[in-house]
C-alpha atoms as a PDB file:
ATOM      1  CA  UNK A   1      11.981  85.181 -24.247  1.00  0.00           C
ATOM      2  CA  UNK A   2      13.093  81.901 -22.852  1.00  0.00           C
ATOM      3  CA  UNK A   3      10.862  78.613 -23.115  1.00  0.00           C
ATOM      4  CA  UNK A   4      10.168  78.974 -19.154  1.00  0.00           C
ATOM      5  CA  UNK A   5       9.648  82.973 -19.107  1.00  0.00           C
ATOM      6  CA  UNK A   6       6.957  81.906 -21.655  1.00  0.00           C
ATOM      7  CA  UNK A   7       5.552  79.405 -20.041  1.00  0.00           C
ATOM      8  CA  UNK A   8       5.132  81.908 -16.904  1.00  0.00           C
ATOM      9  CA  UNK A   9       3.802  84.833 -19.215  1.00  0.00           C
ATOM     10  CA  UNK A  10       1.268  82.306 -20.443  1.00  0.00           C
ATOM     11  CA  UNK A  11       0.442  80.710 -17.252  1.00  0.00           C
ATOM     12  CA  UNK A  12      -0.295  84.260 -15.795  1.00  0.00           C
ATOM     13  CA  UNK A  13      -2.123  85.226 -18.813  1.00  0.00           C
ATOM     14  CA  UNK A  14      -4.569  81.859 -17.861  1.00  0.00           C
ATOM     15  CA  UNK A  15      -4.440  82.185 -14.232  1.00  0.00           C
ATOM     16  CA  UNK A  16      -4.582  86.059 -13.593  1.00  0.00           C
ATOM     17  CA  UNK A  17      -4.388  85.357  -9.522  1.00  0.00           C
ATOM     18  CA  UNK A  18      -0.924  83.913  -9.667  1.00  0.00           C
ATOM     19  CA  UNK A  19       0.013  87.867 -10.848  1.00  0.00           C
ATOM     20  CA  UNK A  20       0.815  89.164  -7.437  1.00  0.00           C
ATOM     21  CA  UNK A  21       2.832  86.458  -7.191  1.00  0.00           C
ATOM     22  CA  UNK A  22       4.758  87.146  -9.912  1.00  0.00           C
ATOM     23  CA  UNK A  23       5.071  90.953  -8.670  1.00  0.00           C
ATOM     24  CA  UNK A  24       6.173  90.000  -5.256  1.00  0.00           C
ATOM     25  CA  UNK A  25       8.938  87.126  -6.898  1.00  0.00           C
ATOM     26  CA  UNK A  26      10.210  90.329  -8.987  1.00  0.00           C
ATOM     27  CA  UNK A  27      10.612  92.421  -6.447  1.00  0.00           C
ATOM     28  CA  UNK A  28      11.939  90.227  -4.309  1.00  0.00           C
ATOM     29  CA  UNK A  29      14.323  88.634  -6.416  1.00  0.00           C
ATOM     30  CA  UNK A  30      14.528  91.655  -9.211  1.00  0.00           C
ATOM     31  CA  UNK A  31      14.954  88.659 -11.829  1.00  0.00           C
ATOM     32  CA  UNK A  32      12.492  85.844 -12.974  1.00  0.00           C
ATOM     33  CA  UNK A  33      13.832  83.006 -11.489  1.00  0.00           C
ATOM     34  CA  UNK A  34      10.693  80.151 -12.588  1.00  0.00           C
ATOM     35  CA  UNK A  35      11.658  77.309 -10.239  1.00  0.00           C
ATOM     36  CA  UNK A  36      11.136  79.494  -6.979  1.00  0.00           C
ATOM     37  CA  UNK A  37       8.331  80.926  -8.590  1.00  0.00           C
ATOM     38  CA  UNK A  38       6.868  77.830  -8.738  1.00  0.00           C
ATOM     39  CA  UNK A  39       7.620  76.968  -5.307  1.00  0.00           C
ATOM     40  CA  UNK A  40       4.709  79.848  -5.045  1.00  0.00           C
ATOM     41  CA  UNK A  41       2.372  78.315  -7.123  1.00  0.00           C
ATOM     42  CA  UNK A  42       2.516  75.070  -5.051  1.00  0.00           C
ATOM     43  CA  UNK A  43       2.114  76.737  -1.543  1.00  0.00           C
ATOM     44  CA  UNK A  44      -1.450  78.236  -4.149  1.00  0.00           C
ATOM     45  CA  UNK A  45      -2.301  74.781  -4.764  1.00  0.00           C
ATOM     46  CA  UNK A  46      -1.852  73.669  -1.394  1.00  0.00           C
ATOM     47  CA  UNK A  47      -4.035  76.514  -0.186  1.00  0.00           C
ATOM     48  CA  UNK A  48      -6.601  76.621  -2.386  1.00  0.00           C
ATOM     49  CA  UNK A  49      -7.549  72.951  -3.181  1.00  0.00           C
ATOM     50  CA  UNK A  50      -9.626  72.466  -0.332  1.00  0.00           C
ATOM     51  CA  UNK A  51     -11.480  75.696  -1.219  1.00  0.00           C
ATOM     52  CA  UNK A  52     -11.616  75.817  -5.000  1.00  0.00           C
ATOM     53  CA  UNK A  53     -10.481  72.215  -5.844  1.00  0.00           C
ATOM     54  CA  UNK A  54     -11.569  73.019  -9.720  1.00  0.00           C
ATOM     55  CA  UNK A  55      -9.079  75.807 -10.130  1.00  0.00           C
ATOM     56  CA  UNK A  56      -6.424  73.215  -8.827  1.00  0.00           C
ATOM     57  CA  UNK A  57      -7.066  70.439 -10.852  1.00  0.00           C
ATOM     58  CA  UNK A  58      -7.819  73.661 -13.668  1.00  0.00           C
ATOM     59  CA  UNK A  59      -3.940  74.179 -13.442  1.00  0.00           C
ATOM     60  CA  UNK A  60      -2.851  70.424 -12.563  1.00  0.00           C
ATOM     61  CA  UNK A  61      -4.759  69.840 -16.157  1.00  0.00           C
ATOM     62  CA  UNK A  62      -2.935  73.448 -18.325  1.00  0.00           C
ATOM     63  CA  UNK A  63       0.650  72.230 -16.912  1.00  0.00           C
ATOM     64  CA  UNK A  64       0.285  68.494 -17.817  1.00  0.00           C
ATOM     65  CA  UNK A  65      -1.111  69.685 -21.505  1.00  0.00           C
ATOM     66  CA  UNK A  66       2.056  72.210 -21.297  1.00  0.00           C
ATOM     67  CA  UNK A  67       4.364  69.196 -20.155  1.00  0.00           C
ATOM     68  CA  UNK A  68       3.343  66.832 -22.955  1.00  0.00           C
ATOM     69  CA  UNK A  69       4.177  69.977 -25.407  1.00  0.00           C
ATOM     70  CA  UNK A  70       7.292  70.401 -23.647  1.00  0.00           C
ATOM     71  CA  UNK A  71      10.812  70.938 -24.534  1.00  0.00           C
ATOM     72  CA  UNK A  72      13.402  69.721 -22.043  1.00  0.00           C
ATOM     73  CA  UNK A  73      13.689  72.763 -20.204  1.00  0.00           C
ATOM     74  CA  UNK A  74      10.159  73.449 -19.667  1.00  0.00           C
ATOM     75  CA  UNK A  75       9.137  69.384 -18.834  1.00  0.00           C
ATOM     76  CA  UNK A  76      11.775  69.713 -16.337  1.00  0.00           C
ATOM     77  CA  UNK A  77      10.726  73.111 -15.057  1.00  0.00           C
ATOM     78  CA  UNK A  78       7.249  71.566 -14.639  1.00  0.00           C
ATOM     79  CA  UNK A  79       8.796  68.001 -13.144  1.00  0.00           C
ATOM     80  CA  UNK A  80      11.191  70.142 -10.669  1.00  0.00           C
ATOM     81  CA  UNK A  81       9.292  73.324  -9.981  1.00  0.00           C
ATOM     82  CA  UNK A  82       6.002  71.895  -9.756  1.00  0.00           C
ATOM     83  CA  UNK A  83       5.776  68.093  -9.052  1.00  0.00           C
ATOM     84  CA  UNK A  84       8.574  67.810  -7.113  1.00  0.00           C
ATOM     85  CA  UNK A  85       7.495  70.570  -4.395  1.00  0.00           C
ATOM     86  CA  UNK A  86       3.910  68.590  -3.871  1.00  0.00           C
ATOM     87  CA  UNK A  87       4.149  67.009  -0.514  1.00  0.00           C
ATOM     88  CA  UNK A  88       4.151  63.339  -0.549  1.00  0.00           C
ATOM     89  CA  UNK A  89       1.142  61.149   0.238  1.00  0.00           C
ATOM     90  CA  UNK A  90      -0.833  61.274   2.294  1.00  0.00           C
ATOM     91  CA  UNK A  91      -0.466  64.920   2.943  1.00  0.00           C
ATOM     92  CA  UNK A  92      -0.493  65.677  -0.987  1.00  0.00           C
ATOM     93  CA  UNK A  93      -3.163  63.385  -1.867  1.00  0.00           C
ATOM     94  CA  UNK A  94      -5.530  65.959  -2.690  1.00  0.00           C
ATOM     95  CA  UNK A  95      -3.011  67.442  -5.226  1.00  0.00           C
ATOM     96  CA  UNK A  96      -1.808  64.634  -6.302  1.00  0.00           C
ATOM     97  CA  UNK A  97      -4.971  63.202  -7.882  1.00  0.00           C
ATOM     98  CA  UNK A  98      -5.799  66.229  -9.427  1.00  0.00           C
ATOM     99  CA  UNK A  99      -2.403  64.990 -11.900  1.00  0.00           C
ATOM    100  CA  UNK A 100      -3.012  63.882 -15.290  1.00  0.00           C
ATOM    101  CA  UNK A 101      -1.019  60.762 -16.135  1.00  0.00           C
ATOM    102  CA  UNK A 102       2.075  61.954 -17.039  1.00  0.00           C
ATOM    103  CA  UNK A 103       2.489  64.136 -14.233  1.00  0.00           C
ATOM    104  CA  UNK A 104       1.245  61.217 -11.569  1.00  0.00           C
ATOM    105  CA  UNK A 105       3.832  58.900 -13.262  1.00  0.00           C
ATOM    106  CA  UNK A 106       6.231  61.969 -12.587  1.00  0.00           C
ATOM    107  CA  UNK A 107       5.243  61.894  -8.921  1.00  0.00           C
ATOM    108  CA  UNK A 108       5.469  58.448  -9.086  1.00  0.00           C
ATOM    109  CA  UNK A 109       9.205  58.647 -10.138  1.00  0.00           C
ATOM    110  CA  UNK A 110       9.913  60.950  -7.465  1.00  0.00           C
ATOM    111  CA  UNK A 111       8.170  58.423  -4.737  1.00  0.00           C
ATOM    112  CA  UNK A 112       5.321  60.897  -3.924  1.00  0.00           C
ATOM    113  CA  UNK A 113       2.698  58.683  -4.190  1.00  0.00           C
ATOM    114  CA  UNK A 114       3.976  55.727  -2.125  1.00  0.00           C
ATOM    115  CA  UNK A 115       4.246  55.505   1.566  1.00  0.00           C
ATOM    116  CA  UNK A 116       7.777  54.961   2.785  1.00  0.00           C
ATOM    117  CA  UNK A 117      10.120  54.057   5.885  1.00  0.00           C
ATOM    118  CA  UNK A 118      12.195  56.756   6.560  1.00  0.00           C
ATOM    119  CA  UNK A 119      15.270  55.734   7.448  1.00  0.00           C
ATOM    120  CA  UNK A 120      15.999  55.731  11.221  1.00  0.00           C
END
């Protein structure tokens, strides 16, 4: 088993409603493929952390433990897959302060956290 399959198995085994998830990624996909997987796990987050904001910040607190543990493959499968695919303040505020400080300084990195210009 790779370092991100086992990152998956364990995150299922700790968060047993992300395993329909899982299911429907396999059978869409017929292959574990962990950063759109992830991408799944966001739209979750987004969903849910109006409605059970501890479960979010549950998870937001497991992957930044997992990301301080990490390898490179799995801090950048948490970075990419996970951080990365928060929206951007002020729409991902509520996500984004559920991150632990090594995650937030990820998102900070990535300009999540910080209002911006777009270009015109």
């Amino acid at each position: 088993m790779t370092p991100s399959e086992d990152l998956i198995h364990n995150m299922i085994r700790e968060f047993p409603e992300f395993s329909p998830l899982l299911a429907e990624h396999l059978e869409d996909h017929d292959e574990l493929l962990p950063y759109l997987l992830f991408g799944d796990v966001v739209r979750w987050a987004q969903s849910e952390v109006s409605r059970d904001r501890a479960r979010v910040a549950h998870l937001s607190g497991w992957l930044e433990s997992r990301f301080d543990q990490a390898d490179d493959v799995v801090e950048n499968l948490i970075a990419v897959g996970y951080v990365e695919m928060l929206p951007a303040t002020p729409e991902g505020d509520p996500l984004l302060a559920l991150l632990g400080p090594s995650l937030y300084k990820v998102a900070q990195d990535m300009n999540l956290t910080e209002p911006w210009d777009a270009p015109s």
